[in-house]
Each structure stands twice: as C-alpha cells, then as structure tokens.
PDB file of N, CA and C in Angstrom:
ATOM      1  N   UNK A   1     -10.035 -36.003   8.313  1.00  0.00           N
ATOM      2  CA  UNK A   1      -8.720 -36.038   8.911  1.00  0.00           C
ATOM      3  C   UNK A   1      -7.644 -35.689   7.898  1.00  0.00           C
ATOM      4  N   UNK A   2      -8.358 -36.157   6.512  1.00  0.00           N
ATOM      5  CA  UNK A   2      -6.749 -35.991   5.812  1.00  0.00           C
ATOM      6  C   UNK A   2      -6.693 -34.219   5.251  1.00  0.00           C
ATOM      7  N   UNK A   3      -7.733 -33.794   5.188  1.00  0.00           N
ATOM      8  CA  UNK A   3      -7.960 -32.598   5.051  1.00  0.00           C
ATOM      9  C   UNK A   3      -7.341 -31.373   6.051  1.00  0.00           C
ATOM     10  N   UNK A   4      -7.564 -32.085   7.501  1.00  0.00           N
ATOM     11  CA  UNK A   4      -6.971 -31.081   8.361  1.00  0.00           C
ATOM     12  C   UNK A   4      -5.848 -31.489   8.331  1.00  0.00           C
ATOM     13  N   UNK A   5      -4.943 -32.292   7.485  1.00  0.00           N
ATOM     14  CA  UNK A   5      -3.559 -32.694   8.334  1.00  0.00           C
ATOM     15  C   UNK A   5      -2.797 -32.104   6.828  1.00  0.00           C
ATOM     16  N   UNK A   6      -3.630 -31.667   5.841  1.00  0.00           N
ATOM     17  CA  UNK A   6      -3.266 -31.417   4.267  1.00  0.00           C
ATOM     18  C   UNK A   6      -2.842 -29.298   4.587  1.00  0.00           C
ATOM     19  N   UNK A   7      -4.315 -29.227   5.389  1.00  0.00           N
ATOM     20  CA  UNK A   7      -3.986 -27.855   5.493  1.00  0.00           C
ATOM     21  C   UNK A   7      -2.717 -27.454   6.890  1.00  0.00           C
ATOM     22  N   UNK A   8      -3.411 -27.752   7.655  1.00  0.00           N
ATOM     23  CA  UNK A   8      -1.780 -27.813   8.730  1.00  0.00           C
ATOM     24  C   UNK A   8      -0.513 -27.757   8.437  1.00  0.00           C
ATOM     25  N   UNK A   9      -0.719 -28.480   7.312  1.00  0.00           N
ATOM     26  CA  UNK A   9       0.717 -28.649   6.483  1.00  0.00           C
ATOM     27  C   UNK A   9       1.338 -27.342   5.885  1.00  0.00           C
ATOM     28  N   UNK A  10       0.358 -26.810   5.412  1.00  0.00           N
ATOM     29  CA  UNK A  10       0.324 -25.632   4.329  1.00  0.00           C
ATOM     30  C   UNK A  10       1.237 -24.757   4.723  1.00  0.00           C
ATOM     31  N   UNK A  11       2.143 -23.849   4.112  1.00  0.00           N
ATOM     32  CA  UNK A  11       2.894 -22.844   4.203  1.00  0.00           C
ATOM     33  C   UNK A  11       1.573 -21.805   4.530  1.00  0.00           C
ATOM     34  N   UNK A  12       2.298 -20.692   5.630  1.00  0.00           N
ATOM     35  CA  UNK A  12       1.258 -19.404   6.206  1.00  0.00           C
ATOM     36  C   UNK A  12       1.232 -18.475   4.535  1.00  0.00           C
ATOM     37  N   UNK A  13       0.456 -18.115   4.453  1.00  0.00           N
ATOM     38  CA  UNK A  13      -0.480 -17.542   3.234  1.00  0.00           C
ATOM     39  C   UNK A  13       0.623 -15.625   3.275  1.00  0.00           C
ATOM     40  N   UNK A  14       1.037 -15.418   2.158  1.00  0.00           N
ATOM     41  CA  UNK A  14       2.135 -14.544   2.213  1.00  0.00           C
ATOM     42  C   UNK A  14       1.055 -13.020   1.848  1.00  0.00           C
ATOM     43  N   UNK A  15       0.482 -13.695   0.280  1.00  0.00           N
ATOM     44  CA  UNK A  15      -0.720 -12.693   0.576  1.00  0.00           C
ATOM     45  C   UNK A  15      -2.120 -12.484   1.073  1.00  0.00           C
ATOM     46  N   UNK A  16      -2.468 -10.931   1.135  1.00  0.00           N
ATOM     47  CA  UNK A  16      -3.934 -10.880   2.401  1.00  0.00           C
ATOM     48  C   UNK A  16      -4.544  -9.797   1.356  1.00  0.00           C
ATOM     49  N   UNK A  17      -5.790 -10.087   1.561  1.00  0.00           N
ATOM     50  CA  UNK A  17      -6.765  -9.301   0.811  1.00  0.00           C
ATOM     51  C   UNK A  17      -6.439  -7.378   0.887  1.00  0.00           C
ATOM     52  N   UNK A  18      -5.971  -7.339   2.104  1.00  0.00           N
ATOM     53  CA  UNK A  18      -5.854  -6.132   2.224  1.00  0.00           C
ATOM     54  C   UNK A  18      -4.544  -5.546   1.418  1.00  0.00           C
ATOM     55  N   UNK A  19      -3.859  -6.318   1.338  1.00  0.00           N
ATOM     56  CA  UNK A  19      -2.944  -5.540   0.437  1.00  0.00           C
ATOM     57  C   UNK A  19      -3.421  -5.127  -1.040  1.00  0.00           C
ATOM     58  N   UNK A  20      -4.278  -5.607  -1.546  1.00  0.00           N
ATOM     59  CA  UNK A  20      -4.673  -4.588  -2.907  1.00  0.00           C
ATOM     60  C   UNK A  20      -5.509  -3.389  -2.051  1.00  0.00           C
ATOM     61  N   UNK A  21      -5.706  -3.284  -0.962  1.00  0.00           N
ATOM     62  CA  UNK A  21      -6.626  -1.706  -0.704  1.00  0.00           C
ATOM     63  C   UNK A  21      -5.341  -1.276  -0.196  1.00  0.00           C
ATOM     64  N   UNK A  22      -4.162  -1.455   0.452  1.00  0.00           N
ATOM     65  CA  UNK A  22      -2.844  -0.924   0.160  1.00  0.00           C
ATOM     66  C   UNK A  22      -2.472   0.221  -0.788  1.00  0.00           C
ATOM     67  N   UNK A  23      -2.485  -0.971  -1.886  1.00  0.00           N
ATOM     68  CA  UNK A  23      -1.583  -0.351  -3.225  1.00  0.00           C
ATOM     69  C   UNK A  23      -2.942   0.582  -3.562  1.00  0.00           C
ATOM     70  N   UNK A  24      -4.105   0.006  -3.763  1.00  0.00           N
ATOM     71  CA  UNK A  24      -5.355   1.451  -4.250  1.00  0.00           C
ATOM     72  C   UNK A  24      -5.200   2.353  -3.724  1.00  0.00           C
ATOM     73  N   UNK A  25      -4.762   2.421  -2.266  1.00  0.00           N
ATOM     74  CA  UNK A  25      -4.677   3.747  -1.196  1.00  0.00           C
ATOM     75  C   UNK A  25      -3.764   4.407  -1.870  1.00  0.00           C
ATOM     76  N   UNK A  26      -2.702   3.933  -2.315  1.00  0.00           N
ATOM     77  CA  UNK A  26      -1.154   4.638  -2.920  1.00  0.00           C
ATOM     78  C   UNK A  26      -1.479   5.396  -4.115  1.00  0.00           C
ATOM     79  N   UNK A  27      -1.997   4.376  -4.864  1.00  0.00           N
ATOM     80  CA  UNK A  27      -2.755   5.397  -5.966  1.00  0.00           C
ATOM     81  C   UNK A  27      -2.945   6.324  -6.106  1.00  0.00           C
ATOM     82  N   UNK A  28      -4.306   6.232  -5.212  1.00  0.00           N
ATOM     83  CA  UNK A  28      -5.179   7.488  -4.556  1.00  0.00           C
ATOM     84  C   UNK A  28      -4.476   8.703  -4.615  1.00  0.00           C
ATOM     85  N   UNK A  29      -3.296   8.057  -3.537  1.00  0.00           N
ATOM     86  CA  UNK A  29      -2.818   9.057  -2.732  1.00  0.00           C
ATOM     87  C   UNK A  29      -1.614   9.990  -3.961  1.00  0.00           C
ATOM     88  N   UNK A  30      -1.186   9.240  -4.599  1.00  0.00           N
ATOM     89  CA  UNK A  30      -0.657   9.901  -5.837  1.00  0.00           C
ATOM     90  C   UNK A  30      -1.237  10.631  -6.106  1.00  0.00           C
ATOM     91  N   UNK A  31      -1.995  10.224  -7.109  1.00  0.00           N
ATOM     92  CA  UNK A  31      -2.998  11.158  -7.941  1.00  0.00           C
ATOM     93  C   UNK A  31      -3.271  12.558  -7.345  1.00  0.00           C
ATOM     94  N   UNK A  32      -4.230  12.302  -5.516  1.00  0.00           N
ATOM     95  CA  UNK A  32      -4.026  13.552  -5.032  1.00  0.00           C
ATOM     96  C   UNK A  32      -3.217  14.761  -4.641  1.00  0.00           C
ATOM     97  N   UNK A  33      -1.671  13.946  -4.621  1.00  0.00           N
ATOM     98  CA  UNK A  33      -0.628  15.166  -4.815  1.00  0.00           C
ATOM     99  C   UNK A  33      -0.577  15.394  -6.293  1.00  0.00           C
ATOM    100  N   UNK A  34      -0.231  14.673  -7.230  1.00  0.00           N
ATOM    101  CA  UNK A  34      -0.164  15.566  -8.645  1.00  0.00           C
ATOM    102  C   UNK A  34      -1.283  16.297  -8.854  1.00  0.00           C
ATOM    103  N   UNK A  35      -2.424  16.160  -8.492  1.00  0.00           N
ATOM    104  CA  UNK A  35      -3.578  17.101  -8.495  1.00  0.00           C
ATOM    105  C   UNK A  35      -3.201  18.216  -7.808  1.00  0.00           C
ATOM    106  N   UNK A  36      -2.968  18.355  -6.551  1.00  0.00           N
ATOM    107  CA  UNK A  36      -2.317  19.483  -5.970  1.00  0.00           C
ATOM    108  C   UNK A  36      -1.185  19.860  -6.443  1.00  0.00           C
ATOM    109  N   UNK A  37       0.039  19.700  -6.722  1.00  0.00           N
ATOM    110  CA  UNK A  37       0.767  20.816  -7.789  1.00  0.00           C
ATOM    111  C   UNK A  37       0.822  20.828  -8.638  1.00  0.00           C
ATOM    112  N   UNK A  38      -0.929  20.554  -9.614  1.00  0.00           N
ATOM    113  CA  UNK A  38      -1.494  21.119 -10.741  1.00  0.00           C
ATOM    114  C   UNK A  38      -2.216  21.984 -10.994  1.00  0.00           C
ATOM    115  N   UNK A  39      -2.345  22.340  -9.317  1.00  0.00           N
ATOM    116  CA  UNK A  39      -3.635  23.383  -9.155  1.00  0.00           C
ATOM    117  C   UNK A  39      -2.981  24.728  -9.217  1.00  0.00           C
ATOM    118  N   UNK A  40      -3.764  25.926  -9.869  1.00  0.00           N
ATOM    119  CA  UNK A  40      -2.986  27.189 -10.080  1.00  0.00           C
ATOM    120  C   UNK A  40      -3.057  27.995  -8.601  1.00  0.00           C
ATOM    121  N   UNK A  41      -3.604  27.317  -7.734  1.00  0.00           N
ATOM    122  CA  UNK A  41      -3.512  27.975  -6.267  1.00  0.00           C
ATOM    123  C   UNK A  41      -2.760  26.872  -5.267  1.00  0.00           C
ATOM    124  N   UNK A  42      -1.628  27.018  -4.913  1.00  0.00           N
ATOM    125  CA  UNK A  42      -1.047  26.092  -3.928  1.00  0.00           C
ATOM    126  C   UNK A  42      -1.200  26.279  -2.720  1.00  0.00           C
ATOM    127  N   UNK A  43      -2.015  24.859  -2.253  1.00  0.00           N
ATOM    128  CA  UNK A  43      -1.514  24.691  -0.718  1.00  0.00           C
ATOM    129  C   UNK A  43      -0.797  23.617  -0.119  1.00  0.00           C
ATOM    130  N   UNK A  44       0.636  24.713   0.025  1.00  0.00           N
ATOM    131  CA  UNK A  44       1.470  24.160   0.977  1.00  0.00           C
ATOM    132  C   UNK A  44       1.205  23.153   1.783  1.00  0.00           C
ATOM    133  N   UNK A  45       0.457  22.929   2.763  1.00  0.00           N
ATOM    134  CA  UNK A  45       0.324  22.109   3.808  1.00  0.00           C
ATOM    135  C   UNK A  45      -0.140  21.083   3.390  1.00  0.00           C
ATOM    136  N   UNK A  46      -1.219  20.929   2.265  1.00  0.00           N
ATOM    137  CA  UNK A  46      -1.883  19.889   1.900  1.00  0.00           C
ATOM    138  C   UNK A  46      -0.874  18.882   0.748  1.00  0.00           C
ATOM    139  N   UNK A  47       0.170  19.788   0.372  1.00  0.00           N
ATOM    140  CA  UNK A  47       1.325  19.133  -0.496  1.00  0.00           C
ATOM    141  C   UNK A  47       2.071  18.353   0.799  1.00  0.00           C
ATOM    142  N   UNK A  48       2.201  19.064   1.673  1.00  0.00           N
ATOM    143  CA  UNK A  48       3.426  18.908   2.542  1.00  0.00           C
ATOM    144  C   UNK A  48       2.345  17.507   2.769  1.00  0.00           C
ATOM    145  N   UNK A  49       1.395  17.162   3.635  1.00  0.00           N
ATOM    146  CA  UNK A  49       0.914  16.036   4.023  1.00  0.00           C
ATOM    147  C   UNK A  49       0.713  15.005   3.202  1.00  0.00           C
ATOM    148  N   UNK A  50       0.226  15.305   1.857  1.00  0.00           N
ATOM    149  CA  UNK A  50       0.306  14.362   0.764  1.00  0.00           C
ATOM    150  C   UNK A  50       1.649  13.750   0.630  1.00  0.00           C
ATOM    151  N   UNK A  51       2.589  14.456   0.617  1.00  0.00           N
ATOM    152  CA  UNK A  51       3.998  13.689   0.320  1.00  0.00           C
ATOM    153  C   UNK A  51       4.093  12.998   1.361  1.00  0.00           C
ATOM    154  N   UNK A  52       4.335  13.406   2.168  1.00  0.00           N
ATOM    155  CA  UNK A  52       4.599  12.399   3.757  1.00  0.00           C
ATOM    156  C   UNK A  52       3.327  11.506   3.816  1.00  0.00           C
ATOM    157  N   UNK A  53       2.512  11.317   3.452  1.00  0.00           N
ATOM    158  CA  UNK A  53       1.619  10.233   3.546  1.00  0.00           C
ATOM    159  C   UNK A  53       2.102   9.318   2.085  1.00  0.00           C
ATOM    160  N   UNK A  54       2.362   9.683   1.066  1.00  0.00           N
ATOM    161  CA  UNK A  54       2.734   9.559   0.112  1.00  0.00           C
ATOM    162  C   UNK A  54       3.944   8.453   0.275  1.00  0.00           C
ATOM    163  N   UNK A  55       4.774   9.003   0.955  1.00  0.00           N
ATOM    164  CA  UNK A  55       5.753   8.258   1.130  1.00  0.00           C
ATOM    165  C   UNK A  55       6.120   7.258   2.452  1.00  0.00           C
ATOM    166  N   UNK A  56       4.656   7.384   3.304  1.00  0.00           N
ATOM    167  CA  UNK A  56       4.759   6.457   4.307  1.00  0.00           C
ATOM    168  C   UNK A  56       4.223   5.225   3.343  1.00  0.00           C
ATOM    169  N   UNK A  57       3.017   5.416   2.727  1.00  0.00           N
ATOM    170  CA  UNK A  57       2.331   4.526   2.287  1.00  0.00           C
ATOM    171  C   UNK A  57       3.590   3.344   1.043  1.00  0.00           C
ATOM    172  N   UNK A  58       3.994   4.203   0.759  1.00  0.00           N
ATOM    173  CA  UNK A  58       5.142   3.471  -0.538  1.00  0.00           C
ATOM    174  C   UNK A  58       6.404   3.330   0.428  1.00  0.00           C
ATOM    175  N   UNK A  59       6.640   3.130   1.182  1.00  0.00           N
ATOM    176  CA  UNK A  59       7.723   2.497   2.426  1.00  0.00           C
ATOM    177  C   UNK A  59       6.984   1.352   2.874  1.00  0.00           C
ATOM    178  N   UNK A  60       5.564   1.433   3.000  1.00  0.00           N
ATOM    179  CA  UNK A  60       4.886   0.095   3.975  1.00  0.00           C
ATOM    180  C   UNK A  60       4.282  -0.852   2.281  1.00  0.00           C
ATOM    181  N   UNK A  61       4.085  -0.431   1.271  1.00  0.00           N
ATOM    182  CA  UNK A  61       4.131  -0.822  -0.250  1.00  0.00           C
ATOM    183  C   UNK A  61       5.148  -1.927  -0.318  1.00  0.00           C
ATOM    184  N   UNK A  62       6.504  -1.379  -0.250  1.00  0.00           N
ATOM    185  CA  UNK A  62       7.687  -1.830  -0.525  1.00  0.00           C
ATOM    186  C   UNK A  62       7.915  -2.829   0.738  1.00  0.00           C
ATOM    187  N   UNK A  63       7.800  -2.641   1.738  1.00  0.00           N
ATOM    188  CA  UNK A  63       7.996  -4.103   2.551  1.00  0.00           C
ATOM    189  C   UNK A  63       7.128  -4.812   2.753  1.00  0.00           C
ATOM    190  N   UNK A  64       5.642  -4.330   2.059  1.00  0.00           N
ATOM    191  CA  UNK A  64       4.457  -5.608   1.612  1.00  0.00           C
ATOM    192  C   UNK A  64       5.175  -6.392   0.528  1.00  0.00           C
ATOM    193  N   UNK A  65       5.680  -6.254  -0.816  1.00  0.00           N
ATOM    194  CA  UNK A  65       6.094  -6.282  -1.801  1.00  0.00           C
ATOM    195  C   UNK A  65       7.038  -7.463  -1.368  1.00  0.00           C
ATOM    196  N   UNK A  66       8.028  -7.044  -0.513  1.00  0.00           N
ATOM    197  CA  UNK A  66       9.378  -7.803  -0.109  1.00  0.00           C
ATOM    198  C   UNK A  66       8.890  -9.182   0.569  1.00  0.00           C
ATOM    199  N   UNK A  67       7.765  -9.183   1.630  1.00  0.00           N
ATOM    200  CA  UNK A  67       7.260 -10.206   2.085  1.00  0.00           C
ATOM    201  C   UNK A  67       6.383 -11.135   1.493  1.00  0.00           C
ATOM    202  N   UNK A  68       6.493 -10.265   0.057  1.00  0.00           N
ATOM    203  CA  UNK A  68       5.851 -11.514  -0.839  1.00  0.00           C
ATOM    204  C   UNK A  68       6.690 -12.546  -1.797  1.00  0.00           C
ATOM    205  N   UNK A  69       7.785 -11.694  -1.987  1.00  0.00           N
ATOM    206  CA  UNK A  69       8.911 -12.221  -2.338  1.00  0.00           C
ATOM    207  C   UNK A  69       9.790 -13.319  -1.442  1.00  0.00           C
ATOM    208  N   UNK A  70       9.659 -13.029  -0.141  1.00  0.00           N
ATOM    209  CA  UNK A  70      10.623 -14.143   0.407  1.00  0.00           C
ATOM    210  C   UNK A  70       9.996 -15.416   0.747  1.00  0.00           C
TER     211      UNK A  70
END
C-alpha cells in the first residue's frame, strides 16, 4: 500500500526512452546532409529533403528539450 500511494504521488516522468533515438535520428540526419554537399556530384532533391527533414526533426528536438525543462 505504501508503495502504490509513494508512486501515485510521483510527478509524470518528463523524460522517455525515445527521446535519445530522437536526438540519434538528428545526428544521423546531419551528417547525411553535410555528406551530401560534400559530394562532387549534387543532388538537389536529396539536399532539398535532408534539410526539411533536418529541420523538422530539430523543431520537434527543441520542444522535446523545452518539456524537459519545465
């Protein structure tokens, strides 16, 4: 009893396992655009999607980040 009435109590848990495969994804996803405009053959489209994934992922980063903070 005193166990369930200890956790009940508990503040909801701010971080989740999944947020470090988050930030690894971001990584990733870095790396693979500077790889692409390092390459001496550019493709456009695959830059163009890298950034926009690039920068969805580091928008949803940044308000993981914030909800760990408040």
């Amino acid at each position: 009893m005193l166990l369930a009435e200890a956790v009940a109590q508990e503040a909801p848990k701010l971080f989740h396992t999944f947020d470090v495969f988050m930030i690894l994804f971001t990584i990733l996803i870095f790396i693979g655009v500077i790889r692409l405009l390092k390459a001496p053959q550019k493709n456009k489209f695959a830059i163009g999607f890298g950034v926009v994934s690039l920068l969805v992922f580091l928008i949803s980063d940044y308000a993981m980040v914030m909800n760990w903070l408040s």
